[in-house]
N, C-alpha and C. Protein backbone atom coordinates (compact mmCIF):
# COMPACT_ATOMS: atom_id res chain seq x y z
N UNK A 1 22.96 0.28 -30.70
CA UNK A 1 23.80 0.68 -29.59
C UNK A 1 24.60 -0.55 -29.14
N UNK A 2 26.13 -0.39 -29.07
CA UNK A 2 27.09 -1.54 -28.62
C UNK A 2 26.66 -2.07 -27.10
N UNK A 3 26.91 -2.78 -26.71
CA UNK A 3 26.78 -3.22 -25.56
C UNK A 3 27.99 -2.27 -24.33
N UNK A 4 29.39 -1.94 -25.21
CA UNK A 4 30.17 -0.88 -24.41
C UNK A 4 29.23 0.00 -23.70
N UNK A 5 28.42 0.59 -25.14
CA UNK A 5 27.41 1.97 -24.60
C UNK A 5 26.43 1.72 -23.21
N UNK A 6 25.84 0.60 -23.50
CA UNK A 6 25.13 0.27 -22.44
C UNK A 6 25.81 0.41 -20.97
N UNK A 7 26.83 -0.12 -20.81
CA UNK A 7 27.54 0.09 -19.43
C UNK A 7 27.93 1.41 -19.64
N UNK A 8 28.54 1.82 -20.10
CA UNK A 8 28.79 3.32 -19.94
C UNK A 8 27.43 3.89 -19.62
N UNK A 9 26.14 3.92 -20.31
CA UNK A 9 25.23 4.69 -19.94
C UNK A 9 24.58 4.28 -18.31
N UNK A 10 24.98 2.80 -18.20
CA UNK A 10 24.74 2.41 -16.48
C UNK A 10 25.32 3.02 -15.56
N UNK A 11 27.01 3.29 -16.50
CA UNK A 11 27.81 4.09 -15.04
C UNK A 11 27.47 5.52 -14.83
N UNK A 12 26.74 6.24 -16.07
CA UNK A 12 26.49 7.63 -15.59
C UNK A 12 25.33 7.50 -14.96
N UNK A 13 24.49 6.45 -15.34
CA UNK A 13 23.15 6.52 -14.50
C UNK A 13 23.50 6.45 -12.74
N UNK A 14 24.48 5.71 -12.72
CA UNK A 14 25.01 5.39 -11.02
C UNK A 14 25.34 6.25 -11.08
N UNK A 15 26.23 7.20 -11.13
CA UNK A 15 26.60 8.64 -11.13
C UNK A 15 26.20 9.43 -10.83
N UNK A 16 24.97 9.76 -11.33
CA UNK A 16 23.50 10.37 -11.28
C UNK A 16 22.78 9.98 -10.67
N UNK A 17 22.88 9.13 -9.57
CA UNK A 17 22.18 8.82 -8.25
C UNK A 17 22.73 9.17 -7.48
N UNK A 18 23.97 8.87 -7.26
CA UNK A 18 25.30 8.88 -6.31
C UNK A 18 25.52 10.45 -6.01
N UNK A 19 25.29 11.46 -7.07
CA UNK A 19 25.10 13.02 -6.95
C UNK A 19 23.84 13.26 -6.70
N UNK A 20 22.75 12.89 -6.85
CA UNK A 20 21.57 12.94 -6.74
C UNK A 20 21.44 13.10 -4.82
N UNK A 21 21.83 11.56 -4.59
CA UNK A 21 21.89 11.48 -3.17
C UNK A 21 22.43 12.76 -2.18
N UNK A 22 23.91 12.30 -2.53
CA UNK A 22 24.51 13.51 -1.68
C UNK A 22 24.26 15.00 -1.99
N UNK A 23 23.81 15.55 -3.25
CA UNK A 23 23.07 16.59 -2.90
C UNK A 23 22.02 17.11 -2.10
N UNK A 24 20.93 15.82 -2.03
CA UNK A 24 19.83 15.57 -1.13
C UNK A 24 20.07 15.72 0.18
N UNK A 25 21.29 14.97 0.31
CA UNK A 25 21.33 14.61 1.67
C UNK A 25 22.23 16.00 2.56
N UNK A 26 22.94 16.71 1.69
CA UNK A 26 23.33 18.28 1.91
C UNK A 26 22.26 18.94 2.53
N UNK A 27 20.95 18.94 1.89
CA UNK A 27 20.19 19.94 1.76
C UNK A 27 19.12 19.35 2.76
N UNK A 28 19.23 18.42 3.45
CA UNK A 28 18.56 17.53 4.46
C UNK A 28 19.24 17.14 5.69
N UNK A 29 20.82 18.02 5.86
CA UNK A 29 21.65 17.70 6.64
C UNK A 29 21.24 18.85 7.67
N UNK A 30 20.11 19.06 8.58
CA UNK A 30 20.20 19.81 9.96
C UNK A 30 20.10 18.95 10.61
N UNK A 31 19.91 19.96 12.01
CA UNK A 31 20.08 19.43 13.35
C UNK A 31 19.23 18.42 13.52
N UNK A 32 17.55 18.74 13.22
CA UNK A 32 16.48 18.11 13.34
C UNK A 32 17.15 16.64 12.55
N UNK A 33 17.32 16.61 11.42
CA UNK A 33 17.16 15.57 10.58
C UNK A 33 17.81 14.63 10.59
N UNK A 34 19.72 14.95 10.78
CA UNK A 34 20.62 14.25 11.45
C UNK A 34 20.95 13.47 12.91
N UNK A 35 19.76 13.49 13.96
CA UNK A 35 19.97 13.63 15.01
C UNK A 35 19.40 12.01 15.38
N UNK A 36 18.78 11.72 14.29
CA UNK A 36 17.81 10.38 14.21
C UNK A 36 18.27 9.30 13.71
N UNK A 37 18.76 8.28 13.85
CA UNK A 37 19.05 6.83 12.82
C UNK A 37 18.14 5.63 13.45
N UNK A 38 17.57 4.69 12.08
CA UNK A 38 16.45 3.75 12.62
C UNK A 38 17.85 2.47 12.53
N UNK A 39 17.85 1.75 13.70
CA UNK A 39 18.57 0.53 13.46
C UNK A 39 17.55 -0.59 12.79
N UNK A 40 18.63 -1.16 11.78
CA UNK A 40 17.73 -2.17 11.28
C UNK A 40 17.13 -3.23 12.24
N UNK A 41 16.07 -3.71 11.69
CA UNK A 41 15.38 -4.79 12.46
C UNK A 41 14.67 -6.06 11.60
N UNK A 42 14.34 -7.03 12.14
CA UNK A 42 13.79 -7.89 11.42
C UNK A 42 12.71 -8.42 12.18
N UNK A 43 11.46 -8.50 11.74
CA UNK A 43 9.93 -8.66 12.35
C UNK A 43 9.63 -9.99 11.27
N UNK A 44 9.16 -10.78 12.45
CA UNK A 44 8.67 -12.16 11.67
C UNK A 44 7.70 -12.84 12.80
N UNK A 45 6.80 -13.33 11.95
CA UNK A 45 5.56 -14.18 12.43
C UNK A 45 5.34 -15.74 13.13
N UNK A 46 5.59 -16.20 13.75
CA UNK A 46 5.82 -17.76 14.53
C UNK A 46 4.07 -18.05 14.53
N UNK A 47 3.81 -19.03 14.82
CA UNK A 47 3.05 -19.69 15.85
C UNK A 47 2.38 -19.33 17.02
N UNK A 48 3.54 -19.08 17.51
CA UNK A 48 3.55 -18.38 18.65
C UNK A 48 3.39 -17.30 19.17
N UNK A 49 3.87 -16.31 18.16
CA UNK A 49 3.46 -14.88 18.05
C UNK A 49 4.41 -14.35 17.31
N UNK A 50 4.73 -12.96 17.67
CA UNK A 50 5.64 -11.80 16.50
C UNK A 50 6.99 -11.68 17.34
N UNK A 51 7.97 -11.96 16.77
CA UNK A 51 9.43 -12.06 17.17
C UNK A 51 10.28 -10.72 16.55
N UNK A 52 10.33 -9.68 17.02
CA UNK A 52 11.28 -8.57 16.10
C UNK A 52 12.64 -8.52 17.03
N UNK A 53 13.63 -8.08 16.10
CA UNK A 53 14.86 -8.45 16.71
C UNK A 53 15.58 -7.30 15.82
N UNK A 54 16.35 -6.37 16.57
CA UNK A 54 17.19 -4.89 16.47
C UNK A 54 18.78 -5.12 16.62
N UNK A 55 19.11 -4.49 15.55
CA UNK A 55 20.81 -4.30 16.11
C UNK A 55 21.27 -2.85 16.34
N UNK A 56 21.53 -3.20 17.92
CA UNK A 56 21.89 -2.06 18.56
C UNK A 56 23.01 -2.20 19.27
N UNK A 57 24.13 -2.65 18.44
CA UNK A 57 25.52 -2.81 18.67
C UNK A 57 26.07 -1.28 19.59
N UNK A 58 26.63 -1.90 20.28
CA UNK A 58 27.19 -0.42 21.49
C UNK A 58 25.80 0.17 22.36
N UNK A 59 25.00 0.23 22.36
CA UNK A 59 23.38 0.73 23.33
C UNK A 59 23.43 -0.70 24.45
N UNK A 60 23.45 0.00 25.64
CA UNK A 60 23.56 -0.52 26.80
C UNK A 60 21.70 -0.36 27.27
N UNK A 61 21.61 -1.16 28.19
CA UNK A 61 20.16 -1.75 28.39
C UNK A 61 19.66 -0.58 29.29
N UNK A 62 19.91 0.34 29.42
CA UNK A 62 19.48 1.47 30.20
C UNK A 62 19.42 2.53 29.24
N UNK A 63 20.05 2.91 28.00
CA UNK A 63 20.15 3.06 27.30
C UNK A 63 19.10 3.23 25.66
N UNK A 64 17.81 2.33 26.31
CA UNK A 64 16.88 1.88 25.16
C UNK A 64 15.26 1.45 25.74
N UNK A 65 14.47 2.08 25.33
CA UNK A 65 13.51 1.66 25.89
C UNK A 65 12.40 1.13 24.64
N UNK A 66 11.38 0.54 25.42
CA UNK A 66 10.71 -0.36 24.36
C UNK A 66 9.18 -0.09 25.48
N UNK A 67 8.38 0.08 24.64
CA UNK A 67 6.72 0.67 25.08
C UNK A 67 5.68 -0.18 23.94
N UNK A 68 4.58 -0.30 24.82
CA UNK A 68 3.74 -0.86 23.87
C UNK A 68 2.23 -0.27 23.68
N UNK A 69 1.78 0.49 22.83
CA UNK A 69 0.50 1.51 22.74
C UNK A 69 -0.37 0.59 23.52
N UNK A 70 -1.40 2.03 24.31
CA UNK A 70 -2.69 1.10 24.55
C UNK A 70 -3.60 0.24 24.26
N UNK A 71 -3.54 0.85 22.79
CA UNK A 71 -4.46 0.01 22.26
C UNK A 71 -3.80 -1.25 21.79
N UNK A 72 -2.40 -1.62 21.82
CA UNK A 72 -1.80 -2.67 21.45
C UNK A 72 -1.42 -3.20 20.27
N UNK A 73 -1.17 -1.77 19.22
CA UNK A 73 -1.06 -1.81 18.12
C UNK A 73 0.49 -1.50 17.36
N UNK A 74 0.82 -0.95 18.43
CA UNK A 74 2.59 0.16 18.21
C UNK A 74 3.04 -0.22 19.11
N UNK A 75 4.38 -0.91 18.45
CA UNK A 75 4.97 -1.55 19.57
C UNK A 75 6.62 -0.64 19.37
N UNK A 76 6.48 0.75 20.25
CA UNK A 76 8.02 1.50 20.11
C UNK A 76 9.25 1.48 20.58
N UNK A 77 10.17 1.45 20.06
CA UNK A 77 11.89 1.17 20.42
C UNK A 77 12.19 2.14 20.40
N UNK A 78 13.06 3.09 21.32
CA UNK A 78 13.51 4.50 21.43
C UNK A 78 14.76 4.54 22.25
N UNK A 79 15.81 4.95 21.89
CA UNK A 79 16.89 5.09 22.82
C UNK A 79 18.18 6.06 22.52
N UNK A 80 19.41 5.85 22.44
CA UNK A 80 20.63 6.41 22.06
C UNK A 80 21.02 5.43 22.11
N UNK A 81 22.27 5.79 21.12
CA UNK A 81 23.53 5.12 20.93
C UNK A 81 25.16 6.29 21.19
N UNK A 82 25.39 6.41 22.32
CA UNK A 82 26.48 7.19 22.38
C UNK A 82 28.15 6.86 22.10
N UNK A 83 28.65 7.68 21.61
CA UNK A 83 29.96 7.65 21.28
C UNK A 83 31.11 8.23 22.18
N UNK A 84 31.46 7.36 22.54
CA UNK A 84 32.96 8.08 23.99
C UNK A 84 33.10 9.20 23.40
N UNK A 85 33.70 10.19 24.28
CA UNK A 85 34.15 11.66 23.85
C UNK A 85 35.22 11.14 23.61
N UNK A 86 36.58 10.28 24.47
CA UNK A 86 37.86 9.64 24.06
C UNK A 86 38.04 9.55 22.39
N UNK A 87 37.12 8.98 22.06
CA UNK A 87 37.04 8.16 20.44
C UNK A 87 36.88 9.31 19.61
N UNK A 88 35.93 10.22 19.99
CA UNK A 88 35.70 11.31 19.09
C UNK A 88 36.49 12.31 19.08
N UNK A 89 37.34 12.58 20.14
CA UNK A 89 38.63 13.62 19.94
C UNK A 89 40.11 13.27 19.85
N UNK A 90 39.60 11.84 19.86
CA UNK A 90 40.77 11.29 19.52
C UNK A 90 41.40 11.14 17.77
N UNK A 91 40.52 11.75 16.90
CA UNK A 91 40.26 11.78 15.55
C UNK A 91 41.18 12.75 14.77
N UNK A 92 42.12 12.62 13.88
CA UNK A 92 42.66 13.65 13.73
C UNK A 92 42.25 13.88 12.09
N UNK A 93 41.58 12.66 11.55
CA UNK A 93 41.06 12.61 10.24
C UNK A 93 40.50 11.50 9.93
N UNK A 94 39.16 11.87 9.23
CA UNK A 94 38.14 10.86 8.90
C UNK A 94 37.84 10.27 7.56
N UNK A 95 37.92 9.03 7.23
CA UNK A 95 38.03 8.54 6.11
C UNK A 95 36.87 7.82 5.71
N UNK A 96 35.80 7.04 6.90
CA UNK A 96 34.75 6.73 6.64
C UNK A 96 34.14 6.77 7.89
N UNK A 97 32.62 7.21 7.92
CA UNK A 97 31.86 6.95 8.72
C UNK A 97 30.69 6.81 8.41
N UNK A 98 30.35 5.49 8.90
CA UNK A 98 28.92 4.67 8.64
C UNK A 98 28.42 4.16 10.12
N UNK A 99 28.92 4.59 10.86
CA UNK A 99 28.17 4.30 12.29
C UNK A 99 27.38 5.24 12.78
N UNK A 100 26.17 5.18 13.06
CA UNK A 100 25.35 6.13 13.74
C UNK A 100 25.66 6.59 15.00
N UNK A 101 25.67 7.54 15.82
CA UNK A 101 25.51 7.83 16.92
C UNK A 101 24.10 8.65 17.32
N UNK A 102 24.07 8.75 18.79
CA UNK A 102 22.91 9.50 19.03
C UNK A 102 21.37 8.79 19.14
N UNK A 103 20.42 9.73 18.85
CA UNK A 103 19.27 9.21 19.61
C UNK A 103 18.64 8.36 18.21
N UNK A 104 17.68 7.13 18.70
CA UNK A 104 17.08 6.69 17.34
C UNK A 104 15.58 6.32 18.15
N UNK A 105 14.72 5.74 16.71
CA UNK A 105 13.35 5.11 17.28
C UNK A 105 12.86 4.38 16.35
N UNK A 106 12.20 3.54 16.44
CA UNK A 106 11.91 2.49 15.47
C UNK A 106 10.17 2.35 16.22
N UNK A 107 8.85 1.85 15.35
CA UNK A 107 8.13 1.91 16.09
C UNK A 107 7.45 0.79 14.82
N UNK A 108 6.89 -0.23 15.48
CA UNK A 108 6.17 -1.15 14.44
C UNK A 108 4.83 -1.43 14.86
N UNK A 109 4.18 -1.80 13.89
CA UNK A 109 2.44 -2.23 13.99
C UNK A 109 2.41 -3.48 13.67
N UNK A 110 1.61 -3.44 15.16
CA UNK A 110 1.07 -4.81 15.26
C UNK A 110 -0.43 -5.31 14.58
N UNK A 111 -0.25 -6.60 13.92
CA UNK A 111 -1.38 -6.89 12.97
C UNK A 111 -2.51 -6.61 13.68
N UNK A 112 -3.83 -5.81 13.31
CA UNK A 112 -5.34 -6.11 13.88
C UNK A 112 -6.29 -7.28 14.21
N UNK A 113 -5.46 -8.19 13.17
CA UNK A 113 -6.33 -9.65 13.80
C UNK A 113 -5.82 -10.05 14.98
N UNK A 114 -4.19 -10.04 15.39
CA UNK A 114 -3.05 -10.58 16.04
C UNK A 114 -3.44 -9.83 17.65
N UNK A 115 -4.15 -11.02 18.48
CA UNK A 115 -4.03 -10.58 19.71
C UNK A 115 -3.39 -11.05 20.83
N UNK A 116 -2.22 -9.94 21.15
CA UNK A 116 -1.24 -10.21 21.86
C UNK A 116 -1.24 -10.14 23.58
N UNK A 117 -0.50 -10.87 23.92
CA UNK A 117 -0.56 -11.50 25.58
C UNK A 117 0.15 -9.93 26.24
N UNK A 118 0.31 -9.07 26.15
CA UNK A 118 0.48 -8.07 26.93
C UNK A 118 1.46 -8.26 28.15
N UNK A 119 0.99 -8.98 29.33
CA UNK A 119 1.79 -9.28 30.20
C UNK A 119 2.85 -10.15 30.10
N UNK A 120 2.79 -10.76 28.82
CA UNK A 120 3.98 -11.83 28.68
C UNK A 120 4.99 -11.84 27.40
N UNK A 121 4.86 -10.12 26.99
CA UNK A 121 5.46 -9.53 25.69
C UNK A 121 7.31 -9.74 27.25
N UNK A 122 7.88 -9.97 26.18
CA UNK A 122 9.67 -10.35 26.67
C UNK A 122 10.84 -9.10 26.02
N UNK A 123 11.97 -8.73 26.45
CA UNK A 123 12.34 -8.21 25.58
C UNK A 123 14.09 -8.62 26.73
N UNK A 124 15.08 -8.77 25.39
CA UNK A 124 16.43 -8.98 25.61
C UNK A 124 17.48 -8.52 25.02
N UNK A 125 18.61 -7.91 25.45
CA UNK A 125 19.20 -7.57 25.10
C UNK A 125 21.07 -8.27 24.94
N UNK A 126 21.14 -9.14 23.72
CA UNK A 126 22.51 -9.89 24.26
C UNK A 126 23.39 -9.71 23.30
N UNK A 127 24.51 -9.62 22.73
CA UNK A 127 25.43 -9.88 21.79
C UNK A 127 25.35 -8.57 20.52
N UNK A 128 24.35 -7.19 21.14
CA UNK A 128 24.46 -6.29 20.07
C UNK A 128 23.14 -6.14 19.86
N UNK A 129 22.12 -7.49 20.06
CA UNK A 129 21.12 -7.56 19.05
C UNK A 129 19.59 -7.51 20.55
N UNK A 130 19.04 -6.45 20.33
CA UNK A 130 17.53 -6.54 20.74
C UNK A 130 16.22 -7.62 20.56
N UNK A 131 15.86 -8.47 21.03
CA UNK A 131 15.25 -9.69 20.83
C UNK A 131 13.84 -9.29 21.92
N UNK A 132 12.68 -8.48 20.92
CA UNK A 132 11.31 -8.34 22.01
C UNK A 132 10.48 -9.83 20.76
N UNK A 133 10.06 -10.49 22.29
CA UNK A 133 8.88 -11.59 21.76
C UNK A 133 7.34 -10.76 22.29
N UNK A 134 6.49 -11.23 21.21
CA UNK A 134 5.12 -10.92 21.83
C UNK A 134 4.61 -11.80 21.63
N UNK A 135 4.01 -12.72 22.64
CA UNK A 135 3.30 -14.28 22.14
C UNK A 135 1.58 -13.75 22.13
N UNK A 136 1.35 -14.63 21.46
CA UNK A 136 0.47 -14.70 20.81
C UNK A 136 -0.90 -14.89 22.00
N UNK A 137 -2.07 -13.94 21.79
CA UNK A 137 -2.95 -14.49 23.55
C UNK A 137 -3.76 -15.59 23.20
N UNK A 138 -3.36 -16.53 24.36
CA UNK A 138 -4.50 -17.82 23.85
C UNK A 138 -6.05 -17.35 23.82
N UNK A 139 -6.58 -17.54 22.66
CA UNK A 139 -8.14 -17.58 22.64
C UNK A 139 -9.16 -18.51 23.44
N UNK A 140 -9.47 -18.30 24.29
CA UNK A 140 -10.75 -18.96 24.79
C UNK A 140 -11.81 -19.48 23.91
N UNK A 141 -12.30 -20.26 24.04
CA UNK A 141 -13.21 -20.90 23.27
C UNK A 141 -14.89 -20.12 23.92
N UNK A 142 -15.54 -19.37 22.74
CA UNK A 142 -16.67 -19.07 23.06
C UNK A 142 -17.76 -19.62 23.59
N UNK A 143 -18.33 -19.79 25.03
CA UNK A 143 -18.99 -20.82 25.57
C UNK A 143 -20.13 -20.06 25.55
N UNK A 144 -21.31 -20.29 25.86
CA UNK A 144 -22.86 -19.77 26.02
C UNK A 144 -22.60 -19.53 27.60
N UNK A 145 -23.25 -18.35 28.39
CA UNK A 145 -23.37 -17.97 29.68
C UNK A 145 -24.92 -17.82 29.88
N UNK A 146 -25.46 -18.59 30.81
CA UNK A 146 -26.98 -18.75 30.99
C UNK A 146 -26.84 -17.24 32.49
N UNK A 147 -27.69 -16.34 32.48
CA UNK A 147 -27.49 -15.29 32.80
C UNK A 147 -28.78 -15.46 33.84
N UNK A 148 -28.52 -15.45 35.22
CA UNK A 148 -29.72 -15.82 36.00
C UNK A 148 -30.41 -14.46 36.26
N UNK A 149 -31.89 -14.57 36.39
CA UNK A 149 -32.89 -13.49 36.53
C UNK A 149 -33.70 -13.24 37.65
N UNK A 150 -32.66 -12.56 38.46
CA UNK A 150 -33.41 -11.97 39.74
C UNK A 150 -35.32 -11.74 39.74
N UNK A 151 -35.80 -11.91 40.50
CA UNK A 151 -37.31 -11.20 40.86
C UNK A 151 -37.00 -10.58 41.79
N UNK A 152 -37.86 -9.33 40.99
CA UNK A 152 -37.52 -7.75 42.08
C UNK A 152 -39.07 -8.02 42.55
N UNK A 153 -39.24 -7.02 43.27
CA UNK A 153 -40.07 -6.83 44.51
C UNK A 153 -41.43 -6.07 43.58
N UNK A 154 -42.28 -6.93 43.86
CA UNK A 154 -43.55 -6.72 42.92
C UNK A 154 -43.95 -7.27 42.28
N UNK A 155 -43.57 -8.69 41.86
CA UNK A 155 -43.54 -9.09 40.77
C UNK A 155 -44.23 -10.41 41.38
């Protein structure tokens, strides 16, 4: 087989994803399914603790909320991203759209060894980009507790 063949058989293989997809995504296009987009994020480990950071270009700080499970394991991002009605009827034909609108949620797990300061988890919102810190809880050093022993009455 020429090496021509080879790219040719790459471009039908892309081809055959590229139809693959958008058939999929036809047949996966309702209300339920469309209504959701996860903004990317990036989760990384310090020293200090777990730093994840969201781009939520256009979501205003009222707009987005951020919760942290009881047990301190799920740490969830939930909000909208809305689109002016101006912008959207202002459209008389669409040539690309890759911007999400509408409601999204992102929800990450926090490591089981990794025990986090709770009251001093941070979260900011500046330039597009979501910036929650969770520092890390200082460990106490395990000391011995000498446990004093009442005498009850009788004894």
């Amino acid at each position: 087989m020429a090496w021509r063949d080879y790219r040719d058989l790459l471009r039908q293989m892309d081809e055959m994803q590229r139809f693959t997809e958008e058939t999929l995504m036809s047949f996966l296009d309702t209300p339920l399914v469309s209504r959701f987009w996860q903004p990317a994020a990036d989760v990384h480990e310090t020293e200090a603790g777990i730093s994840i950071k969201l781009e939520l270009a256009g979501v205003t700080v009222s707009d987005v909320h951020v919760s942290l499970s009881g047990d301190g394991r799920r740490l969830a991002v939930s909000g909208v991203r809305v689109e002016p009605n101006e912008e959207r009827q202002a459209r008389t034909a669409c040539h690309q759209l890759e911007i999400y609108f509408g409601p999204f949620e992102r929800v990450f797990l926090i490591p089981s060894e990794m025990e986090i300061d709770r009251d001093a988890i941070s979260a900011t919102l500046k330039d597009g980009f979501l910036t929650i810190t969770l520092p890390r809880k200082e460990r106490t050093p395990a000391v011995t507790r000498m446990i004093p022993i009442e005498v009850g009455e009788g004894s």
